[in-house]
PDB file of N, CA and C in Angstrom:
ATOM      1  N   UNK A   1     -44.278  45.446  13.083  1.00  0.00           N
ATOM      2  CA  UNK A   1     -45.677  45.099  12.911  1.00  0.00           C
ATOM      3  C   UNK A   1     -45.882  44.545  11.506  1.00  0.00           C
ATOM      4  N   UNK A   2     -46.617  43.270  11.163  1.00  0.00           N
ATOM      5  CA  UNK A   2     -47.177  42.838  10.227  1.00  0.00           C
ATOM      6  C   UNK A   2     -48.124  44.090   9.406  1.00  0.00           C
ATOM      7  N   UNK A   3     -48.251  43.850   8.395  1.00  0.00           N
ATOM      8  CA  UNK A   3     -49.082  44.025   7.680  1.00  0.00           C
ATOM      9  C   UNK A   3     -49.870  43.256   7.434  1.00  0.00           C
ATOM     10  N   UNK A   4     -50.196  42.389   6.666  1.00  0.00           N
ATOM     11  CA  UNK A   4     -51.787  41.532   6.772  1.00  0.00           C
ATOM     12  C   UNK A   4     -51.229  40.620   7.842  1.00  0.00           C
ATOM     13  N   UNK A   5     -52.295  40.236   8.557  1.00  0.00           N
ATOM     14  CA  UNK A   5     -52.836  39.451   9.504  1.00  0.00           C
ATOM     15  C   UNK A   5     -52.943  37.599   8.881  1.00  0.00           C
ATOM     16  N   UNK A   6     -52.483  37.229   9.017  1.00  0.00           N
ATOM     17  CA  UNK A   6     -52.124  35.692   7.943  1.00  0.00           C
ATOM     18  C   UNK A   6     -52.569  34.566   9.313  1.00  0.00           C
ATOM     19  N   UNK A   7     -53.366  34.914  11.141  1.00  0.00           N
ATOM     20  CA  UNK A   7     -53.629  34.150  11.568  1.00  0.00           C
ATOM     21  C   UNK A   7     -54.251  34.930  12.606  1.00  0.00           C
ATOM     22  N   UNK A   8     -55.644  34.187  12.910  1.00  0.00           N
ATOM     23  CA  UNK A   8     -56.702  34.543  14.016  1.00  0.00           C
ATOM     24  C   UNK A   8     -55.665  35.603  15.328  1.00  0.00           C
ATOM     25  N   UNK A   9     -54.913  34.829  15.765  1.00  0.00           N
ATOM     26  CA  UNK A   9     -54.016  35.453  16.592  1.00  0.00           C
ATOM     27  C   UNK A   9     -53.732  36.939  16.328  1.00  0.00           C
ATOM     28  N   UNK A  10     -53.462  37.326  15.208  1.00  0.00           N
ATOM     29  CA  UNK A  10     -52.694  38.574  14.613  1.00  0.00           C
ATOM     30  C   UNK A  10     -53.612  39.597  14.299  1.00  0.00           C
ATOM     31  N   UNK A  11     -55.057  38.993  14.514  1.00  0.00           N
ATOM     32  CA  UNK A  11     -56.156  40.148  14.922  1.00  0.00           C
ATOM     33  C   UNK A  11     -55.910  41.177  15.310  1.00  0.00           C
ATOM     34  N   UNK A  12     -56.151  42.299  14.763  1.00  0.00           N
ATOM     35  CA  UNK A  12     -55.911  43.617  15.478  1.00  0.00           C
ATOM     36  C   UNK A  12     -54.656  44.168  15.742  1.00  0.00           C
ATOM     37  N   UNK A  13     -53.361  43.196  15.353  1.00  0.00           N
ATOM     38  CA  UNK A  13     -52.574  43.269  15.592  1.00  0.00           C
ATOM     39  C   UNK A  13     -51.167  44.029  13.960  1.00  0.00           C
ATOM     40  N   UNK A  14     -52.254  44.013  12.888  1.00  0.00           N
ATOM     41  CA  UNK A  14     -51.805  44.523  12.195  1.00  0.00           C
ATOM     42  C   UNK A  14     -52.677  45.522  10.891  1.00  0.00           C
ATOM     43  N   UNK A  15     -52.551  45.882  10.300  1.00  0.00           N
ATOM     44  CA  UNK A  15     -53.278  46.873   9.124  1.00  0.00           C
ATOM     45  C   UNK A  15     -54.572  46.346   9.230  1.00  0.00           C
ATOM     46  N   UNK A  16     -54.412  44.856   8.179  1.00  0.00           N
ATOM     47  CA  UNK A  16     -55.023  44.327   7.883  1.00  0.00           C
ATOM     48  C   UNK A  16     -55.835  43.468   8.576  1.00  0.00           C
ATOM     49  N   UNK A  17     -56.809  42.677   7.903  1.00  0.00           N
ATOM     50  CA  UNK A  17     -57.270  41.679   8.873  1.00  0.00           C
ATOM     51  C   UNK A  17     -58.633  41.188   7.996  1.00  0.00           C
ATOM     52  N   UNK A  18     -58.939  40.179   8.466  1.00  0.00           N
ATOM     53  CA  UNK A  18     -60.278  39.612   7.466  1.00  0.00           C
ATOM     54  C   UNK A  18     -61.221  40.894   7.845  1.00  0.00           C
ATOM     55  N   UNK A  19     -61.541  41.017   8.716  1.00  0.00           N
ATOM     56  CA  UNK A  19     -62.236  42.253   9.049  1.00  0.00           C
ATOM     57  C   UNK A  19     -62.541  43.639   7.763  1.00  0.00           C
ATOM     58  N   UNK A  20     -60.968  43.543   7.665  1.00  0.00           N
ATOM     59  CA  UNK A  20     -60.817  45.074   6.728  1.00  0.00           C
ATOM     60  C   UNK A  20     -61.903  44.967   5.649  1.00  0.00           C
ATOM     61  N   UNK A  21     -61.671  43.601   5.257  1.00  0.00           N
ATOM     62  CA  UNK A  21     -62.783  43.305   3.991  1.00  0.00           C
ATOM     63  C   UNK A  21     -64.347  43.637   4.641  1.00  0.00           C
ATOM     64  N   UNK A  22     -64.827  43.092   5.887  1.00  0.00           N
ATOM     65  CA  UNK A  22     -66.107  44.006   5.756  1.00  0.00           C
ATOM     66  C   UNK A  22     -66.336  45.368   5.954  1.00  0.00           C
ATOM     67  N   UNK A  23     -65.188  46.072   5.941  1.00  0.00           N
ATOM     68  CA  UNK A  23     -65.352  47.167   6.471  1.00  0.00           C
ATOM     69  C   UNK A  23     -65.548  47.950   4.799  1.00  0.00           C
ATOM     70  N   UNK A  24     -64.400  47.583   3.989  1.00  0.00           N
ATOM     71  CA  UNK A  24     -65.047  47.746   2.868  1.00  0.00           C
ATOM     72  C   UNK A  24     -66.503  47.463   2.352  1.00  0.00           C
ATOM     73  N   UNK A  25     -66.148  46.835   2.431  1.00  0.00           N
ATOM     74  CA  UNK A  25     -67.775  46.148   1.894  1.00  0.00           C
ATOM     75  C   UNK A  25     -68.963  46.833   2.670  1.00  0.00           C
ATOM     76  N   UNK A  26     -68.448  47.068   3.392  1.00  0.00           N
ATOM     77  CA  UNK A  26     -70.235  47.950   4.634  1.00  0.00           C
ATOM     78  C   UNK A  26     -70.201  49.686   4.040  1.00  0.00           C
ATOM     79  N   UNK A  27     -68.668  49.585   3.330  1.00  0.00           N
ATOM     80  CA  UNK A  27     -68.744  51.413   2.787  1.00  0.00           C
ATOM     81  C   UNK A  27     -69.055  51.410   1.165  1.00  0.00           C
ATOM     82  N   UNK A  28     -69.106  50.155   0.470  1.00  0.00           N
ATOM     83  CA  UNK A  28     -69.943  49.793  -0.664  1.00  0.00           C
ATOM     84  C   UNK A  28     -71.179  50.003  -0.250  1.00  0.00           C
ATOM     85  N   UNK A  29     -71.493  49.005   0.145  1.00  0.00           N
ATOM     86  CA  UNK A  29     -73.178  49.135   0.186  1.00  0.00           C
ATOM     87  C   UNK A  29     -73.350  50.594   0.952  1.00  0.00           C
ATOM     88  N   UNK A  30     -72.854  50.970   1.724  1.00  0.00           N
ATOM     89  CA  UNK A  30     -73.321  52.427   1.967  1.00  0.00           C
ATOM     90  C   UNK A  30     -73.383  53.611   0.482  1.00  0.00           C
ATOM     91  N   UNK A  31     -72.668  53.547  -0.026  1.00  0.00           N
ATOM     92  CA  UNK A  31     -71.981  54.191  -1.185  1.00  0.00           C
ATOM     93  C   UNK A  31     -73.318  53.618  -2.326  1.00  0.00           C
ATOM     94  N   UNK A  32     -73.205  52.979  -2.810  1.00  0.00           N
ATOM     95  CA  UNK A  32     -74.183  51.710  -2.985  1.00  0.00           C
ATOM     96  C   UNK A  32     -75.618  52.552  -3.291  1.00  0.00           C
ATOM     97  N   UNK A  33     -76.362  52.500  -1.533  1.00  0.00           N
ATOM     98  CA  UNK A  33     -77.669  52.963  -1.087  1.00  0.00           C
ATOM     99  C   UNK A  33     -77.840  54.911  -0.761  1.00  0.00           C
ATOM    100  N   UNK A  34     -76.899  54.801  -1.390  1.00  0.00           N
ATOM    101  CA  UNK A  34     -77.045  56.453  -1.321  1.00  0.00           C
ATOM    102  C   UNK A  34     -76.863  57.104   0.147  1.00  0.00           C
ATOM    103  N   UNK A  35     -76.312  56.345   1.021  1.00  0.00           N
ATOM    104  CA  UNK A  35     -76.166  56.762   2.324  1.00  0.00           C
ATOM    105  C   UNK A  35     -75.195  58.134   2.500  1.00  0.00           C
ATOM    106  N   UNK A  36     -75.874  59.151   3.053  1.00  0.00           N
ATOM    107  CA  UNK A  36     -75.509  60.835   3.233  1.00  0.00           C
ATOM    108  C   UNK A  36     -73.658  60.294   3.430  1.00  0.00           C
ATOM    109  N   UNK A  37     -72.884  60.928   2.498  1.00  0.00           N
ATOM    110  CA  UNK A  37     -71.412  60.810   2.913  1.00  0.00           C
ATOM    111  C   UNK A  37     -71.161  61.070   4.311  1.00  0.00           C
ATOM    112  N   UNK A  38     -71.629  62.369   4.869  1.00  0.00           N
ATOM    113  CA  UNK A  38     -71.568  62.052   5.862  1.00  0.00           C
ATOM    114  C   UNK A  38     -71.622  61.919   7.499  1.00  0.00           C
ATOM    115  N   UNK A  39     -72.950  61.207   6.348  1.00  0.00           N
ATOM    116  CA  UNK A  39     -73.516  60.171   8.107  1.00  0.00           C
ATOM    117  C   UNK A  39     -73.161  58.710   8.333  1.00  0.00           C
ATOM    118  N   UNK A  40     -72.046  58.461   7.239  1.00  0.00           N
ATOM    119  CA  UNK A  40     -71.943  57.064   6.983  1.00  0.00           C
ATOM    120  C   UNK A  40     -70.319  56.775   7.349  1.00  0.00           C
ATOM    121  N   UNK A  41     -69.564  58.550   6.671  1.00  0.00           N
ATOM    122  CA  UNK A  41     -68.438  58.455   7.942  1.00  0.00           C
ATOM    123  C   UNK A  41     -68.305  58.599   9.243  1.00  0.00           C
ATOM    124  N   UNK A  42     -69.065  59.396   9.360  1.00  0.00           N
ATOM    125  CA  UNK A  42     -69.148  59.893  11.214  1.00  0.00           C
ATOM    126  C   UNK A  42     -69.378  57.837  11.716  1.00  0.00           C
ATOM    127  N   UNK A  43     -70.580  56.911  11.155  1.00  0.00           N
ATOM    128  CA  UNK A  43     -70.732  55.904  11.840  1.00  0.00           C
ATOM    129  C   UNK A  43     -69.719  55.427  11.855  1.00  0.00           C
ATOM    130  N   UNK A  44     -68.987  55.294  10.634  1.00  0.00           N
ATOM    131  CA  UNK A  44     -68.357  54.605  10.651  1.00  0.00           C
ATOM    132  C   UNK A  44     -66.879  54.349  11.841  1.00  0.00           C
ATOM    133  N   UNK A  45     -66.572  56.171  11.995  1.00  0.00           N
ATOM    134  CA  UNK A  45     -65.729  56.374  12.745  1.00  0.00           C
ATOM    135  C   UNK A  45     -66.576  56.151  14.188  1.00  0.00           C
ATOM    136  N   UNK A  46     -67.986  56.508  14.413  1.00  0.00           N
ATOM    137  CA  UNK A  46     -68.160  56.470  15.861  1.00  0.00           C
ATOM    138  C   UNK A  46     -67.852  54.463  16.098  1.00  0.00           C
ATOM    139  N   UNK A  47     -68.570  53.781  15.522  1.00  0.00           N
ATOM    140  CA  UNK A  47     -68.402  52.294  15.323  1.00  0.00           C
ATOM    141  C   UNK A  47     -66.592  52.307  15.888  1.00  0.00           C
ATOM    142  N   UNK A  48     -65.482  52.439  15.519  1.00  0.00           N
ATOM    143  CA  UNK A  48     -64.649  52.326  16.153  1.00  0.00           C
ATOM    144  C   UNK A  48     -63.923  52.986  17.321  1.00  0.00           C
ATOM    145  N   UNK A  49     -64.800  53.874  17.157  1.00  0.00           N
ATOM    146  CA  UNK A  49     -64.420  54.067  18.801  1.00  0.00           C
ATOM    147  C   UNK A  49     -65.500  53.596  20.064  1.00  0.00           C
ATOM    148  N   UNK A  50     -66.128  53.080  19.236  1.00  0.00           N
ATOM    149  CA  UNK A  50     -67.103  52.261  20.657  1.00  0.00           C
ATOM    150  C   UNK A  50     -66.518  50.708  20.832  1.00  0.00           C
ATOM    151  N   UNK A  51     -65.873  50.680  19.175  1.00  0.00           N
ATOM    152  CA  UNK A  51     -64.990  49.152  19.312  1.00  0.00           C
ATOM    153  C   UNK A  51     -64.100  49.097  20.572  1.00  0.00           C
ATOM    154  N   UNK A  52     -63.319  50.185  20.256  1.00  0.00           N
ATOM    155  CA  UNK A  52     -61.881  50.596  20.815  1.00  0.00           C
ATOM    156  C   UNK A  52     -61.943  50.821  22.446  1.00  0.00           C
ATOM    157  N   UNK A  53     -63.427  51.272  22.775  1.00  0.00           N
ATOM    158  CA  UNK A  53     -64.159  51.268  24.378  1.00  0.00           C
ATOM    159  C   UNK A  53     -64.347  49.967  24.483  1.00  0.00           C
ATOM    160  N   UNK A  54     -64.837  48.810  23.608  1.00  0.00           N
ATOM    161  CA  UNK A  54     -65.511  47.713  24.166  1.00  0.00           C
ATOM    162  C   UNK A  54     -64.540  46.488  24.642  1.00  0.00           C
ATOM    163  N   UNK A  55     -63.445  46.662  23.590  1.00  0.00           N
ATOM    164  CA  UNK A  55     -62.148  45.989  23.285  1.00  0.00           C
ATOM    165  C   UNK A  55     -61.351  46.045  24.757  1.00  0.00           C
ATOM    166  N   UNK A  56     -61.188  47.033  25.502  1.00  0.00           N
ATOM    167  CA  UNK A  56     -61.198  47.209  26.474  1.00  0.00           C
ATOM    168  C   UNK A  56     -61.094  46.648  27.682  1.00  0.00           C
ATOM    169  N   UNK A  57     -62.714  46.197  27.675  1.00  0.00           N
ATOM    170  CA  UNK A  57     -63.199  45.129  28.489  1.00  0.00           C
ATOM    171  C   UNK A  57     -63.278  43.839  28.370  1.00  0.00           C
ATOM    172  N   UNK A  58     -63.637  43.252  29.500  1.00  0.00           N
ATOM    173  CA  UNK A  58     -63.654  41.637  29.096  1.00  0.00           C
ATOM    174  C   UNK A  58     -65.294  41.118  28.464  1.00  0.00           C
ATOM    175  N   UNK A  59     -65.800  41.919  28.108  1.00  0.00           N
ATOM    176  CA  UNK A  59     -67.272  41.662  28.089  1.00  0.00           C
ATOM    177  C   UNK A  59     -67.267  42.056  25.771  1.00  0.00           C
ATOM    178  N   UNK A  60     -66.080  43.187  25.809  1.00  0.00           N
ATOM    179  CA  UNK A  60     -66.160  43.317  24.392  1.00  0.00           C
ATOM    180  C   UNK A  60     -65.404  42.347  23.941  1.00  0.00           C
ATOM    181  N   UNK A  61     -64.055  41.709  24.571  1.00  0.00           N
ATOM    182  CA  UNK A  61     -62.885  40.777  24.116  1.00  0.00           C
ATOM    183  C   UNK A  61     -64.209  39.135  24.049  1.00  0.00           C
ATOM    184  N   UNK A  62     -64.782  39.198  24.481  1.00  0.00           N
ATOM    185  CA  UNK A  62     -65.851  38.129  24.788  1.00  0.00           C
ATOM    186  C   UNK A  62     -66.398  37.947  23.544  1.00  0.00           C
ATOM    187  N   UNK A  63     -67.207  39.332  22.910  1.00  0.00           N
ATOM    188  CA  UNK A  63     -67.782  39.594  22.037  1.00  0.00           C
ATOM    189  C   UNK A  63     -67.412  39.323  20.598  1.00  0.00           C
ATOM    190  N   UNK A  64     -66.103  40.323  20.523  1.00  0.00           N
ATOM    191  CA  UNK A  64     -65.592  40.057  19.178  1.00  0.00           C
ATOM    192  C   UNK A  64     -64.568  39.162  19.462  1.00  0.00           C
ATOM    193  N   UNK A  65     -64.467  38.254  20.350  1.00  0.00           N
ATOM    194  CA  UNK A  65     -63.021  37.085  20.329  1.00  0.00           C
ATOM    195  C   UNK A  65     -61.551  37.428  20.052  1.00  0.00           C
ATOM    196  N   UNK A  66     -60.979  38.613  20.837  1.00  0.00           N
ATOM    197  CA  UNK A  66     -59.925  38.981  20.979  1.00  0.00           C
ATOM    198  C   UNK A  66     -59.332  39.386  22.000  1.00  0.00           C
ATOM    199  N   UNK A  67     -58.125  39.202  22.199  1.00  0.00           N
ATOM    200  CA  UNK A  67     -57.636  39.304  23.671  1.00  0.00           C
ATOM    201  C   UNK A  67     -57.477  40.965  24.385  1.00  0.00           C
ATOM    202  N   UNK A  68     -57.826  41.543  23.026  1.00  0.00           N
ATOM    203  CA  UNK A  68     -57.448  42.851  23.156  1.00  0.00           C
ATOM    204  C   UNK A  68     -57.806  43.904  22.144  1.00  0.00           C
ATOM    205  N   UNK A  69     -57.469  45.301  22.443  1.00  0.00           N
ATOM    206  CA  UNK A  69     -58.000  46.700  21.431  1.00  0.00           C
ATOM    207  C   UNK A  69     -57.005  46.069  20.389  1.00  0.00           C
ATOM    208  N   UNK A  70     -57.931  46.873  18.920  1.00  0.00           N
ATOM    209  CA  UNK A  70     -56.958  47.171  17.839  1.00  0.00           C
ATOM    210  C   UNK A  70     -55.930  47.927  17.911  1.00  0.00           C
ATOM    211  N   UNK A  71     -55.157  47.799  16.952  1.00  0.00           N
ATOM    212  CA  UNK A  71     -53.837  48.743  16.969  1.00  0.00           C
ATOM    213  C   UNK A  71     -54.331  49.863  16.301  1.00  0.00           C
ATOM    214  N   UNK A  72     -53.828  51.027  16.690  1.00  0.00           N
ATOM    215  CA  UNK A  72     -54.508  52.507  16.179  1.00  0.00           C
ATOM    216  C   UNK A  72     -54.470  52.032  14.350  1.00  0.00           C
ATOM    217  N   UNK A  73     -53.392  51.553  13.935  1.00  0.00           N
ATOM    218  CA  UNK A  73     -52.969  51.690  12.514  1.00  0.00           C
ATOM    219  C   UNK A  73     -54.323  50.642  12.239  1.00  0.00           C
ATOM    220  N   UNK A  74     -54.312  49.704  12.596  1.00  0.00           N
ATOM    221  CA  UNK A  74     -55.815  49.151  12.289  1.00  0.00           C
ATOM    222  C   UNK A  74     -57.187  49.464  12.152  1.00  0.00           C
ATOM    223  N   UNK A  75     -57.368  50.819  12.853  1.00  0.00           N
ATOM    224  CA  UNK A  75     -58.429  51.158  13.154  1.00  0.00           C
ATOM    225  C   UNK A  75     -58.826  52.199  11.947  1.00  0.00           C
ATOM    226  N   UNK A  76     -57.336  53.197  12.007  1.00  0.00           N
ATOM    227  CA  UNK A  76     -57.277  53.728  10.744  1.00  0.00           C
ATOM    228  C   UNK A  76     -57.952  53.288   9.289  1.00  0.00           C
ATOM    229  N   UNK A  77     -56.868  51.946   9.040  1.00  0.00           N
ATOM    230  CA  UNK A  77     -57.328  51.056   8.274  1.00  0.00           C
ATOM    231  C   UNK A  77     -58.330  50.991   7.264  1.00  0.00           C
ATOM    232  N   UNK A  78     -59.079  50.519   8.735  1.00  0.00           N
ATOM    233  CA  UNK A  78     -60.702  50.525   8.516  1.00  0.00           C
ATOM    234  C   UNK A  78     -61.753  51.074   8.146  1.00  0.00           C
ATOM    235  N   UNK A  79     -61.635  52.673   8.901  1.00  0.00           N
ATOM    236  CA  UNK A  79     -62.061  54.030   8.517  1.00  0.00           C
ATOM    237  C   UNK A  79     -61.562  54.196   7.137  1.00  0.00           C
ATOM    238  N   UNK A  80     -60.256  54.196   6.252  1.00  0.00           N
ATOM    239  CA  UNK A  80     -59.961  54.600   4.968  1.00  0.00           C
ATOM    240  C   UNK A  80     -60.796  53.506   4.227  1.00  0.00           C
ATOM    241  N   UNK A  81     -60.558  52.339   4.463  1.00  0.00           N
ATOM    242  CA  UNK A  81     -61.255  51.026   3.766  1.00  0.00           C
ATOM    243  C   UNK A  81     -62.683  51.266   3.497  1.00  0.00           C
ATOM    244  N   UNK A  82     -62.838  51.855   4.941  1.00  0.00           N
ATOM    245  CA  UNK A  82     -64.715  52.076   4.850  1.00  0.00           C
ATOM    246  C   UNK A  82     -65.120  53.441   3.657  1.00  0.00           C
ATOM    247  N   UNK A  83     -63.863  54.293   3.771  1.00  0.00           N
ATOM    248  CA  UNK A  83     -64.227  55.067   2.871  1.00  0.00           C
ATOM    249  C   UNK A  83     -64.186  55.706   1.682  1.00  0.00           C
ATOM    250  N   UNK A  84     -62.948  54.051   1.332  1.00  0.00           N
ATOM    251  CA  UNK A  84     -63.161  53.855  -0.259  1.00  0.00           C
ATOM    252  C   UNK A  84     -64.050  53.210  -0.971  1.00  0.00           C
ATOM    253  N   UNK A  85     -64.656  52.571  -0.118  1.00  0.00           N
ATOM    254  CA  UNK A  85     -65.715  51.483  -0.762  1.00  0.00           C
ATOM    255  C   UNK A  85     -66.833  52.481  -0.569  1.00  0.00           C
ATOM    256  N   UNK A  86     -67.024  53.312   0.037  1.00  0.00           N
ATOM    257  CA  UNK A  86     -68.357  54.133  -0.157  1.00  0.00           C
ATOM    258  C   UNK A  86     -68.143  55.388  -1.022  1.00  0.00           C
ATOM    259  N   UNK A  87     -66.713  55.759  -1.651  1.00  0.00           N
ATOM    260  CA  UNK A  87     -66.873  56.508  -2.964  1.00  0.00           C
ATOM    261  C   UNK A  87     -66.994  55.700  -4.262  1.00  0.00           C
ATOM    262  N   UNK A  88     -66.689  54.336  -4.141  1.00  0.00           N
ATOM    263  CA  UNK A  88     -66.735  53.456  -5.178  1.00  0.00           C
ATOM    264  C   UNK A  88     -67.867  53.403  -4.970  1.00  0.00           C
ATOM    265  N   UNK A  89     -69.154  53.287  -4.176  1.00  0.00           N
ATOM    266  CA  UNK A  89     -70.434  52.777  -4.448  1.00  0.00           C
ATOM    267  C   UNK A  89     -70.792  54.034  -5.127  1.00  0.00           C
ATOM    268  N   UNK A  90     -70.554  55.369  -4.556  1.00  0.00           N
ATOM    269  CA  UNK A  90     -71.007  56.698  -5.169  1.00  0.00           C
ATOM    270  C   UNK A  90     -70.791  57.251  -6.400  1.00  0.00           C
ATOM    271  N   UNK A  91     -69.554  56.322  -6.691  1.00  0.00           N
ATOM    272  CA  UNK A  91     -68.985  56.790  -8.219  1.00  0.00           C
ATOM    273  C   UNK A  91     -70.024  55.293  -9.278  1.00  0.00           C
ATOM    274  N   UNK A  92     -70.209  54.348  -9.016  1.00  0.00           N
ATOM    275  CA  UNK A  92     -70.764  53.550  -9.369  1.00  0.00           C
ATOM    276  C   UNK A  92     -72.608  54.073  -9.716  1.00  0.00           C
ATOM    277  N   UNK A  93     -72.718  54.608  -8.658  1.00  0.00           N
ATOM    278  CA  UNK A  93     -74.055  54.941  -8.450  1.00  0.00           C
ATOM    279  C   UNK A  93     -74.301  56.427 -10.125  1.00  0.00           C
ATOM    280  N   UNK A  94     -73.057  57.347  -9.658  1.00  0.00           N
ATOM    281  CA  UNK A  94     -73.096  58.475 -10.900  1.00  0.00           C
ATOM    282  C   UNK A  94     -72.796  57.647 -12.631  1.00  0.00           C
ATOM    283  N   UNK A  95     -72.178  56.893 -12.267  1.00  0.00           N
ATOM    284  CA  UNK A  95     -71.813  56.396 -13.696  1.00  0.00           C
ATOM    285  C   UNK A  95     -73.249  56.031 -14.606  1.00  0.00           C
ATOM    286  N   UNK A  96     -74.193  55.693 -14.065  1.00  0.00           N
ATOM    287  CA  UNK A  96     -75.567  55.411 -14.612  1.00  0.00           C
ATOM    288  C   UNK A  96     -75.966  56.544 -14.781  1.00  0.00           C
ATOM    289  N   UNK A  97     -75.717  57.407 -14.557  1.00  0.00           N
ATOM    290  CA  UNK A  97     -76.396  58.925 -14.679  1.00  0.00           C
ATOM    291  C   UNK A  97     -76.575  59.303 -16.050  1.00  0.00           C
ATOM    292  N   UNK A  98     -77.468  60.188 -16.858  1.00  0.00           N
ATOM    293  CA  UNK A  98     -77.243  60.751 -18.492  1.00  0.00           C
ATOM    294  C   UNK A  98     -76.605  62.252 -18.204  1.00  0.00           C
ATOM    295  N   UNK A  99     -75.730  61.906 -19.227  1.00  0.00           N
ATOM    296  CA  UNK A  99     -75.044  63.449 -19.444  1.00  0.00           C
ATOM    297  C   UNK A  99     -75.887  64.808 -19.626  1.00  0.00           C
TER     298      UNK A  99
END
């Protein structure tokens, strides 16, 4: 298995993926907006497993333009990605704080 994803095809098919980047980025701005740690992991994790149901079908492969589910290691991924970027928003958020 690849590690980054270097073509549309390889979607889901490895760690990485353009994706990973919003997944970060959606656990920034969570992190960010002060979003409850966690109610922002639980989404985050329920969000892939409704992926991982939708992916499934031909109605989710429709949706997000893939022939198929992520690879577990991808999904993983995502969830850690999502939930470094939302201690970086939280540690960002304390750093303004007065001693």
């Amino acid at each position: 298995m690849k590690f980054v994803a270097t073509r549309k095809s390889e979607q889901n098919r490895t760690v990485l993926d353009p994706w990973s980047v919003v997944h970060f980025a959606s656990g920034l701005a969570a992190g960010l907006a002060r979003v409850d740690r966690r109610l922002a992991l639980g989404a985050a994790i329920a969000y892939e497993f409704i992926e991982q149901g939708l992916e499934r079908k031909r109605i989710g492969q429709e949706m997000f333009h893939v022939a198929g589910p992520e690879a577990p290691v991808n999904a993983l991924a995502d969830v850690a990605l999502f939930g470094v970027g939302l201690v970086l928003g939280e540690r960002w958020n304390r750093s303004g704080e007065t001693e």
